[in-house]
Each structure stands twice: as C-alpha cells, then as structure tokens.
N, C-alpha and C. Protein backbone atom coordinates (compact mmCIF):
# COMPACT_ATOMS: atom_id res chain seq x y z
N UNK A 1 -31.47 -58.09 63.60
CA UNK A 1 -32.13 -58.03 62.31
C UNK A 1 -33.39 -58.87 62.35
N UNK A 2 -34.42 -58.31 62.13
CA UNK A 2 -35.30 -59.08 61.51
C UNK A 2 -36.24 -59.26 60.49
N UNK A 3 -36.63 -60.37 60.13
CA UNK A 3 -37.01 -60.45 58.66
C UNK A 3 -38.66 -60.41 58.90
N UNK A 4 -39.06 -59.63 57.83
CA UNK A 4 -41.11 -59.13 57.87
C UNK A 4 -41.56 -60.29 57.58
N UNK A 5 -40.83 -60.69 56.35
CA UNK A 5 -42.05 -61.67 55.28
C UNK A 5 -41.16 -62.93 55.21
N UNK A 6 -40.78 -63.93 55.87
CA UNK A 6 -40.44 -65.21 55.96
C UNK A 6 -41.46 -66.01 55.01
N UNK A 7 -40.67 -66.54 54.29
CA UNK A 7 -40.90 -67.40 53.33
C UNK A 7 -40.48 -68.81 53.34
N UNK A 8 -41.43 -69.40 54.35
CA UNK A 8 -41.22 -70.66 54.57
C UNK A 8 -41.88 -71.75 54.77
N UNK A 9 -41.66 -73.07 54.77
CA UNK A 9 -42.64 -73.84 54.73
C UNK A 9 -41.96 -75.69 55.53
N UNK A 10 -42.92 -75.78 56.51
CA UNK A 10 -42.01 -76.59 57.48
C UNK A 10 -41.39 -78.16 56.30
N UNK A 11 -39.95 -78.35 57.05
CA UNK A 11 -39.68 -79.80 56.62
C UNK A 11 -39.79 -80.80 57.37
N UNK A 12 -39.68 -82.18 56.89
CA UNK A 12 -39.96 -82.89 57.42
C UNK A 12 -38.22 -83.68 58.57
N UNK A 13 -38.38 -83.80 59.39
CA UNK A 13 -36.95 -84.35 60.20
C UNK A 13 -37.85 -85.45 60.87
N UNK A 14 -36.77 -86.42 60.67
CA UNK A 14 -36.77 -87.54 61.42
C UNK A 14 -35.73 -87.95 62.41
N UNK A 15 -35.85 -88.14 63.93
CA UNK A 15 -34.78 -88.44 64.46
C UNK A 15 -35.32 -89.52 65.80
N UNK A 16 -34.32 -90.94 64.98
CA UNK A 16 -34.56 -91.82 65.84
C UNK A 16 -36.11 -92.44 65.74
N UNK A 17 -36.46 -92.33 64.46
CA UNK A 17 -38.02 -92.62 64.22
C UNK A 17 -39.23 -92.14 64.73
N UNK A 18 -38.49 -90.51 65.08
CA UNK A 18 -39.76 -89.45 65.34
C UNK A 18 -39.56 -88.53 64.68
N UNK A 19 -41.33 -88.24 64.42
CA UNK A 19 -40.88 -87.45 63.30
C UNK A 19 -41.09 -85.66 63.97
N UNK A 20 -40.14 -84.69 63.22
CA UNK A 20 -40.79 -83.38 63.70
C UNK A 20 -40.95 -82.36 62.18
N UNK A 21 -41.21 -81.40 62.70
CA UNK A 21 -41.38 -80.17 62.06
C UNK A 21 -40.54 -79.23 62.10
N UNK A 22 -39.46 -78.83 60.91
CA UNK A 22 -38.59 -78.40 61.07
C UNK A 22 -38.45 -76.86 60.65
N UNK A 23 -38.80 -75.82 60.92
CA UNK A 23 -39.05 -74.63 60.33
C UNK A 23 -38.57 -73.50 60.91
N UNK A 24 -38.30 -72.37 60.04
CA UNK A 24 -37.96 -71.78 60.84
C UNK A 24 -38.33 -70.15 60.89
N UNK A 25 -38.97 -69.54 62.18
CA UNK A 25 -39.53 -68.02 62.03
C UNK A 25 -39.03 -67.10 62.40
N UNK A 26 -39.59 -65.78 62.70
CA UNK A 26 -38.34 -64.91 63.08
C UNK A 26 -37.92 -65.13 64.92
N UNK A 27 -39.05 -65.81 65.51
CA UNK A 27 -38.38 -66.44 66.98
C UNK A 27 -37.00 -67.04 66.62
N UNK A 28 -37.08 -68.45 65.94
CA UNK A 28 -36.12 -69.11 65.81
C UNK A 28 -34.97 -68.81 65.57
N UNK A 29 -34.70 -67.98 64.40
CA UNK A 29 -33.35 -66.99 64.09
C UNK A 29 -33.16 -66.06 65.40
N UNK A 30 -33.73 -65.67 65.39
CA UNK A 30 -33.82 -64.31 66.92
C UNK A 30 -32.40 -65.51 68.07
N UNK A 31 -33.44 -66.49 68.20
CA UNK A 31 -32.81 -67.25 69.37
C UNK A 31 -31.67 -68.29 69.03
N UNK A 32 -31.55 -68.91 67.60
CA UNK A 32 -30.16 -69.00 67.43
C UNK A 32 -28.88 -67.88 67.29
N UNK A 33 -29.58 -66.77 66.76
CA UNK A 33 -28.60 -65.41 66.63
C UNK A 33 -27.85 -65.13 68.74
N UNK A 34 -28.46 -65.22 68.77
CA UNK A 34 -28.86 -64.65 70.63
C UNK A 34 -27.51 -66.19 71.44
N UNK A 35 -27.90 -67.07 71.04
CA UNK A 35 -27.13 -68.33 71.08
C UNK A 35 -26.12 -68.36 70.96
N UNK A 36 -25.43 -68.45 69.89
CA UNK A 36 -24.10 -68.39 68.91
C UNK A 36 -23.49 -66.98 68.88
N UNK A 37 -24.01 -66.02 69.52
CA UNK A 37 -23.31 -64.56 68.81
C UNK A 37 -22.96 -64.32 67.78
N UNK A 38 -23.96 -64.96 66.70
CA UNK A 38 -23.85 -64.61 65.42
C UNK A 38 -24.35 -64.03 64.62
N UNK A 39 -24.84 -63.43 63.16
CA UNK A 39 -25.57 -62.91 62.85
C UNK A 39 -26.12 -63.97 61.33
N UNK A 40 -27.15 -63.95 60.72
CA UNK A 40 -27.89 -64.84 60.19
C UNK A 40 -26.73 -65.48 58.77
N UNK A 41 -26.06 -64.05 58.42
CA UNK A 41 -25.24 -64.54 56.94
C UNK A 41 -24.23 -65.15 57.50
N UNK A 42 -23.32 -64.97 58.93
CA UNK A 42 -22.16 -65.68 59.11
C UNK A 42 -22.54 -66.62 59.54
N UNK A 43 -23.46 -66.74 60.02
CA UNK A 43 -24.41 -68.65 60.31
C UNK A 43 -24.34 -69.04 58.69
N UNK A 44 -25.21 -68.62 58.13
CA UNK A 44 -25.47 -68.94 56.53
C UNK A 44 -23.93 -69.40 55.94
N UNK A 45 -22.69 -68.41 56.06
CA UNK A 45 -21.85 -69.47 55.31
C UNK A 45 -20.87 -70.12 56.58
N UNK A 46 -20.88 -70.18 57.39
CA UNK A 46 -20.23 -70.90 58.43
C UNK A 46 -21.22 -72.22 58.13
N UNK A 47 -22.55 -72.35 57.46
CA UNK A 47 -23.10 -73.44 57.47
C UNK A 47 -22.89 -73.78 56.36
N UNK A 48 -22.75 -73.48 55.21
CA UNK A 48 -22.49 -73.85 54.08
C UNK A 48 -21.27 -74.13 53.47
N UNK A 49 -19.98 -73.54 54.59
CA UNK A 49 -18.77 -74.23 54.93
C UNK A 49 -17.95 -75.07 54.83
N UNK A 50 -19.59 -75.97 55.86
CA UNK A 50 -19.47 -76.92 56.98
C UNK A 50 -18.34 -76.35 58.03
N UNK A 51 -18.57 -75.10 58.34
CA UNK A 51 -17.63 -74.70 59.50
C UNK A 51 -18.42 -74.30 60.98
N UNK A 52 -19.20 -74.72 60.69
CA UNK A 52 -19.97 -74.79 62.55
C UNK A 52 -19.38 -75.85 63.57
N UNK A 53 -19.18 -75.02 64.41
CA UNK A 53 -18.97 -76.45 65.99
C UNK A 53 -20.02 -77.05 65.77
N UNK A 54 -19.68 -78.06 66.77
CA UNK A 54 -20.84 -79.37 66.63
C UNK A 54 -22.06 -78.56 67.81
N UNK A 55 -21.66 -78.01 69.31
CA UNK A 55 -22.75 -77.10 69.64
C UNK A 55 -23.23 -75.89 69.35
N UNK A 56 -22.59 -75.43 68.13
CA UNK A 56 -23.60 -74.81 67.42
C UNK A 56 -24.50 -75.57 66.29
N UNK A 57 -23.81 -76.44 65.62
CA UNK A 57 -25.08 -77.30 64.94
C UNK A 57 -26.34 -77.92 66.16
N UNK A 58 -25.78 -78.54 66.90
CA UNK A 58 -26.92 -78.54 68.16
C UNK A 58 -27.92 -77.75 68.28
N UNK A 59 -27.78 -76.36 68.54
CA UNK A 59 -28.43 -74.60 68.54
C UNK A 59 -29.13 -74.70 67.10
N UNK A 60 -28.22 -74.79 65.87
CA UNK A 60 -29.06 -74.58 64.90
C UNK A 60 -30.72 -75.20 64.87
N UNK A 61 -30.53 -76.79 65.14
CA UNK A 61 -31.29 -77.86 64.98
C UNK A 61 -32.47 -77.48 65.63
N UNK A 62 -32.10 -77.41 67.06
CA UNK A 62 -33.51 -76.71 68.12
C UNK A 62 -33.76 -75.79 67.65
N UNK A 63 -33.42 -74.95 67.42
CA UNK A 63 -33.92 -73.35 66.73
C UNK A 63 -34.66 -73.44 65.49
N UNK A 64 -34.42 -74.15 64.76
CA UNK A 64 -35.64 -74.65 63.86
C UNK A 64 -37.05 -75.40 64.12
N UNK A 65 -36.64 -75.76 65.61
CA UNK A 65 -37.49 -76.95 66.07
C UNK A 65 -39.09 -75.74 67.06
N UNK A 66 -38.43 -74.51 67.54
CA UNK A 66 -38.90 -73.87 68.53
C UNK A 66 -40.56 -73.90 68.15
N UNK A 67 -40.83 -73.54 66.51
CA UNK A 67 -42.13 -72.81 66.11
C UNK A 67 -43.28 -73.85 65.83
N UNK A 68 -42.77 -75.17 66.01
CA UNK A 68 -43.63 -76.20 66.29
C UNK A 68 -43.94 -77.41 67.07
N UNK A 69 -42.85 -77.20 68.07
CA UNK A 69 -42.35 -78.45 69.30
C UNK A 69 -42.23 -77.71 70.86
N UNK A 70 -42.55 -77.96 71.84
CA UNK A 70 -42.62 -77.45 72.98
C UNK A 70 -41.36 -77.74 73.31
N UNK A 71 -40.95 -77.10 74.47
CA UNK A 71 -39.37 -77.19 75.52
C UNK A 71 -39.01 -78.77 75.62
N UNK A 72 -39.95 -79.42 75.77
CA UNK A 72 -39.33 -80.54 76.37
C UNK A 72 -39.01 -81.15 74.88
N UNK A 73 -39.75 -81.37 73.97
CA UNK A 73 -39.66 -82.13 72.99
C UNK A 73 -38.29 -81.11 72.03
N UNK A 74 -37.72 -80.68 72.08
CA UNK A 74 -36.71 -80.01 72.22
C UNK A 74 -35.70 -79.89 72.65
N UNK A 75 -35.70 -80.14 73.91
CA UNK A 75 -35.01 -81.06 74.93
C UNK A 75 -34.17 -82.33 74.67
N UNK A 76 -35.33 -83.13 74.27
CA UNK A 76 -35.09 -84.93 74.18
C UNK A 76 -34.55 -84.67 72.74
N UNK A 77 -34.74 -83.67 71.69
CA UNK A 77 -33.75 -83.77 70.36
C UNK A 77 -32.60 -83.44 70.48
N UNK A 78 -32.13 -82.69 71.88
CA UNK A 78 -30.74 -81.97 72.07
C UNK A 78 -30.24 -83.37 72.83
N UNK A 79 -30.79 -83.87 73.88
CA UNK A 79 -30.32 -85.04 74.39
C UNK A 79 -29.78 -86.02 73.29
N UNK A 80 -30.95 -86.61 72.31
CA UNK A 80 -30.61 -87.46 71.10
C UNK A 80 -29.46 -87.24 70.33
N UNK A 81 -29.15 -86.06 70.34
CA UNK A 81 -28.11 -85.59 69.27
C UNK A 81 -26.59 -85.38 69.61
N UNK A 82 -26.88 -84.94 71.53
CA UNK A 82 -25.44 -85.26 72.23
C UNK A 82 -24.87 -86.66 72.63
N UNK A 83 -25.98 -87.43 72.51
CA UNK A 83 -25.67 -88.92 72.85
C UNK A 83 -25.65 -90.03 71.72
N UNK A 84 -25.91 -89.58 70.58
CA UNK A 84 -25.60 -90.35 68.95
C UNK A 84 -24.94 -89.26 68.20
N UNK A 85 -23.80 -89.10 68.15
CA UNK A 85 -23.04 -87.69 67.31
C UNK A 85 -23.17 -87.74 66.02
N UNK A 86 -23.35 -89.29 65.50
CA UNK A 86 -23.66 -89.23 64.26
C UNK A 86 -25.04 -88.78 63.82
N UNK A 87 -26.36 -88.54 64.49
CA UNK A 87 -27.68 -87.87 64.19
C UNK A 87 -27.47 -86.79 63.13
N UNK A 88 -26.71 -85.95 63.49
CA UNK A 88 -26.51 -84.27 63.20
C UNK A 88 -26.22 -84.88 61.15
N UNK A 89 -25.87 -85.82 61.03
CA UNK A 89 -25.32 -85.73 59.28
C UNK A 89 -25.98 -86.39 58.74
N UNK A 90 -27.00 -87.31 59.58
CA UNK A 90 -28.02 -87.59 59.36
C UNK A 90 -29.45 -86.78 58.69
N UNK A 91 -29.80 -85.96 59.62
CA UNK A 91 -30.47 -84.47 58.95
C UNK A 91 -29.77 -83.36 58.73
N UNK A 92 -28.32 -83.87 58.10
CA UNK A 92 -27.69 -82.32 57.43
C UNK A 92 -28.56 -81.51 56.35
N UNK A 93 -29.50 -82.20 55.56
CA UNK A 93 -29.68 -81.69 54.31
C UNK A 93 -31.06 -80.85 55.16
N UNK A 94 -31.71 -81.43 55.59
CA UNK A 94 -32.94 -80.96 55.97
C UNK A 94 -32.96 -79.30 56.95
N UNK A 95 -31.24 -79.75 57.58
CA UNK A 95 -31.37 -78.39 58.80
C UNK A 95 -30.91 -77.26 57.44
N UNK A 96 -30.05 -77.92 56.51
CA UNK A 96 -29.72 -76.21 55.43
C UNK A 96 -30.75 -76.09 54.59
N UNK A 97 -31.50 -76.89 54.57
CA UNK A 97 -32.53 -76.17 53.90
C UNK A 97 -33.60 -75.34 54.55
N UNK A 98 -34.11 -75.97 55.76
CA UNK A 98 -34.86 -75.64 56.06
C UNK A 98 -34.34 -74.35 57.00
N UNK A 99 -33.20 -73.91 57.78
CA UNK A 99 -32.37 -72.55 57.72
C UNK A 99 -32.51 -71.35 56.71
N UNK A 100 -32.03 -71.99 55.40
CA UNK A 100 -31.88 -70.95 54.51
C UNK A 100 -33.16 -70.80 53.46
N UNK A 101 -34.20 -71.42 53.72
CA UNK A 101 -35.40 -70.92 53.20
C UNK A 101 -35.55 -69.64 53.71
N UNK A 102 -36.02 -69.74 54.91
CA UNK A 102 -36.63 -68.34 55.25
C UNK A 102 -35.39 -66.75 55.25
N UNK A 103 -34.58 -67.06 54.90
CA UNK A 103 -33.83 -66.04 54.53
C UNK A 103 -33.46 -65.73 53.30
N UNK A 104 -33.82 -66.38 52.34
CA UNK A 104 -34.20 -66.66 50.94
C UNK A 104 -34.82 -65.73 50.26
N UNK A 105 -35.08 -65.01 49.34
CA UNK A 105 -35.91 -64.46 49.07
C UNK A 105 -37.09 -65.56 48.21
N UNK A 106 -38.46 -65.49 48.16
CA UNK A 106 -38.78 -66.56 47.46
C UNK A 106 -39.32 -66.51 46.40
N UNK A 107 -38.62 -65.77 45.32
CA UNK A 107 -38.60 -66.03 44.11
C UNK A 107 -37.51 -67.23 43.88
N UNK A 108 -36.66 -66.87 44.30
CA UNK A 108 -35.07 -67.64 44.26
C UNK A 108 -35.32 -68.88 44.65
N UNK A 109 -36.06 -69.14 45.97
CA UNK A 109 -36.11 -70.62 46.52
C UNK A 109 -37.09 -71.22 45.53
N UNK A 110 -38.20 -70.55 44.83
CA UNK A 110 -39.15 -71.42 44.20
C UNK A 110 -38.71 -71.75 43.25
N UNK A 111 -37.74 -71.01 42.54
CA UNK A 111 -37.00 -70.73 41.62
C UNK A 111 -36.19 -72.10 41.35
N UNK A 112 -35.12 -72.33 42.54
CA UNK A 112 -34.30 -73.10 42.78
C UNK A 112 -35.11 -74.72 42.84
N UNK A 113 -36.23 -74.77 43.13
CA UNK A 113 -37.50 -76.01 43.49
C UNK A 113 -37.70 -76.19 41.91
N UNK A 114 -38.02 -75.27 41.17
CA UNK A 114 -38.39 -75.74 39.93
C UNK A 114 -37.26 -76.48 38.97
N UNK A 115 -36.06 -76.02 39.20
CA UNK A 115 -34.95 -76.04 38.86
C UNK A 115 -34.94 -77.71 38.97
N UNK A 116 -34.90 -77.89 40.73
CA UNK A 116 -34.51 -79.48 41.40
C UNK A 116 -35.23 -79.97 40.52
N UNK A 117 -36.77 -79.71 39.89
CA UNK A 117 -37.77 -81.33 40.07
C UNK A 117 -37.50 -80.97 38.60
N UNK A 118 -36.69 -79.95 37.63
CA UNK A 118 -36.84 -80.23 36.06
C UNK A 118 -35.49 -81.42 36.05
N UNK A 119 -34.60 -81.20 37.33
CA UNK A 119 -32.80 -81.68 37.26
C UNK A 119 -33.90 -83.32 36.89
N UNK A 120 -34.95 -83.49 38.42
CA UNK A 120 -35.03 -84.93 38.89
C UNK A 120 -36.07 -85.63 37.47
N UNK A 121 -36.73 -84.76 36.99
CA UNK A 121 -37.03 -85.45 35.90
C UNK A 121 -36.24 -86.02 34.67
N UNK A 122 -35.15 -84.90 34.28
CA UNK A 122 -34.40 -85.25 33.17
C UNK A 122 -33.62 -86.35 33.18
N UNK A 123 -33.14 -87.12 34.84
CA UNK A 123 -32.50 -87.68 35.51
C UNK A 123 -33.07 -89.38 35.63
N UNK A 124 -34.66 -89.10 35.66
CA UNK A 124 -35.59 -90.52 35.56
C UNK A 124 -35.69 -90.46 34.12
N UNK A 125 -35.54 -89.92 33.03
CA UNK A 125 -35.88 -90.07 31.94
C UNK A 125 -35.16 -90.98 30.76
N UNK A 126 -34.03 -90.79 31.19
CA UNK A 126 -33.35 -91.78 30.24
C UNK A 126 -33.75 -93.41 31.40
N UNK A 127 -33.34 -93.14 32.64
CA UNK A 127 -33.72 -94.86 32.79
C UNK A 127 -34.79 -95.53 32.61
N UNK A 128 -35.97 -94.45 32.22
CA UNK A 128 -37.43 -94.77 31.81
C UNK A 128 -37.11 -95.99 30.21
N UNK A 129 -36.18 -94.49 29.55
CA UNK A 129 -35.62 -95.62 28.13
C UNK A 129 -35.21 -96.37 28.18
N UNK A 130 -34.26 -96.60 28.76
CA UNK A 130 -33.25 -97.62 29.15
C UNK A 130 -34.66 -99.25 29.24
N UNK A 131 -35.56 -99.01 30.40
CA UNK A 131 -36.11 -99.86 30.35
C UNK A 131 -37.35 -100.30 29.65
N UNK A 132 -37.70 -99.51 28.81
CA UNK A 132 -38.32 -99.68 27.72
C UNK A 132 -37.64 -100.06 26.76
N UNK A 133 -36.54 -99.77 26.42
CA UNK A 133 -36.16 -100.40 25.18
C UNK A 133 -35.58 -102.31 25.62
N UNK A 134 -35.44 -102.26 26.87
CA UNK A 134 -34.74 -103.37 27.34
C UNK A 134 -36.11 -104.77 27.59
N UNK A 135 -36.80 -103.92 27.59
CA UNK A 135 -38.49 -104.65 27.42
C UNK A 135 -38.89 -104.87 26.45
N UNK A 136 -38.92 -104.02 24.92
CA UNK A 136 -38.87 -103.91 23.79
C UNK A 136 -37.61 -105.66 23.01
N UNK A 137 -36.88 -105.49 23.36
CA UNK A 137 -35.44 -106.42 23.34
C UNK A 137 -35.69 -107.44 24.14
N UNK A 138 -36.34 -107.77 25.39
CA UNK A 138 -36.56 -109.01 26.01
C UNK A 138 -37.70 -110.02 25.33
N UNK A 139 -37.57 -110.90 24.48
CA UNK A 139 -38.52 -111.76 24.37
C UNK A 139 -38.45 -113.37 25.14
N UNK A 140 -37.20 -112.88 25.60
CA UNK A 140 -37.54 -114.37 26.55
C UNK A 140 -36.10 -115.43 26.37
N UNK A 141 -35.84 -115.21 25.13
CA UNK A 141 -34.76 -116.27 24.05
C UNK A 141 -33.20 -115.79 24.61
N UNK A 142 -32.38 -116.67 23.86
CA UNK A 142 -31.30 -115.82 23.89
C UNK A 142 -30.69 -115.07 23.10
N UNK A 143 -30.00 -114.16 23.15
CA UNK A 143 -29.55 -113.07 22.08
C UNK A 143 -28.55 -113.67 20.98
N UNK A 144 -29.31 -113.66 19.75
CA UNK A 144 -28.84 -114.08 18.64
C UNK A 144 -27.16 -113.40 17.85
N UNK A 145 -26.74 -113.79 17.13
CA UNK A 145 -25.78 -112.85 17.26
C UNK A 145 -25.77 -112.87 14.88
C-alpha cells in the first residue's frame, strides 16, 4: 500500500542529547512494512496496544529516522537503543505520533492539534487565577481572621 499525499511534518527526538528528525514518508512505511511483515493498520494498533516486540519498536524508530538521517546515523540510534532499553519509552510519545501522522488524514490530525492547544489552554487558565487572585490576597501581613 501506498499513500499519495502524506501529511506530515518532522518531530523533534532526542536521544542521548542528539537531536534528530523524526518523520515519516512513503520510503519509511514501505521499509518498516517490508521489516516486520506487517501492514501499516496492524502496526497502527499493535502500536497503540503497546503490543509491539521491543525489535520491532527498534524498526519502527529507524524507519521514521530514514527521510532525514543517513545509514550510519541510523545505525548509532539502533546501537543506542539496544544498549539503554530504557531509550525506546523515553521517545514513546514522539515515535506514535510522528508514525500515525502521515497515515492520518489531515483534517483529523489538525483537527486533533487544535483540540490539544484549546485542552492546554483551558488547563493554564485557572492556575493563571489561582495566581492572580493569590497576588491580589498577598500584601505581605498575616491573614487576619
């Protein structure tokens, strides 16, 4: 299967205090599909699961990595990740997102973005009050009763 119009836009991964580019095109799927003997939706909820082997989360990770990192630097993230096991839950959030964007349709993902930053505002808004009124109430003294 492959997808025409990928709708995606690279994330940011950090591993071990380097940073990469995490994205993913129709190479990348092509060559995790080709990998795993899987096909993109039983990746999709085998990942959303959390029911992937740990070398297929490995596969996933590079396969996102292909469309902006050369072999070797690719390489040294598969090395990093077999030799610190804890890495992989480290950028859990970053590999499902940045996976299931481009299979997304992107009304839905922008959709879902507008959604996050109305959640993350409504979310800073009361502690905005909270400390305004607590500034409002601080004059310095102690509370009278």
């Amino acid at each position: 299967m492959e997808i025409d119009d990928i709708f995606s836009l690279p994330e940011k991964m950090v591993i071990n205090k380097v940073e990469y580019k995490y994205e993913f095109d129709n190479k990348g799927y092509a060559t995790l599909q080709a990998l795993i003997q899987k096909g993109l939706f039983k990746i999709r909820d085998l990942l959303l699961n959390n029911d992937l082997i740990f070398e297929d989360c490995i596969e996933l990770v590079c396969a996102g990595l292909i469309k902006h990192h050369t072999s070797q630097e690719i390489e040294e993230v598969r090395k990093q990740l077999n030799k610190h096991l804890g890495l992989i839950s480290e950028i859990n959030e970053v590999v499902i997102k940045g996976f299931l964007k481009g299979i997304m349709p992107p009304e839905v993902y922008l959709k879902m973005e507008e959604i996050k930053e109305k959640m993350r505002k409504a979310m800073e808004e009361p502690v905005k009050k909270k400390k305004s009124k607590r500034q409002k109430n601080s004059t310095g003294s102690m509370p009278t009763q």
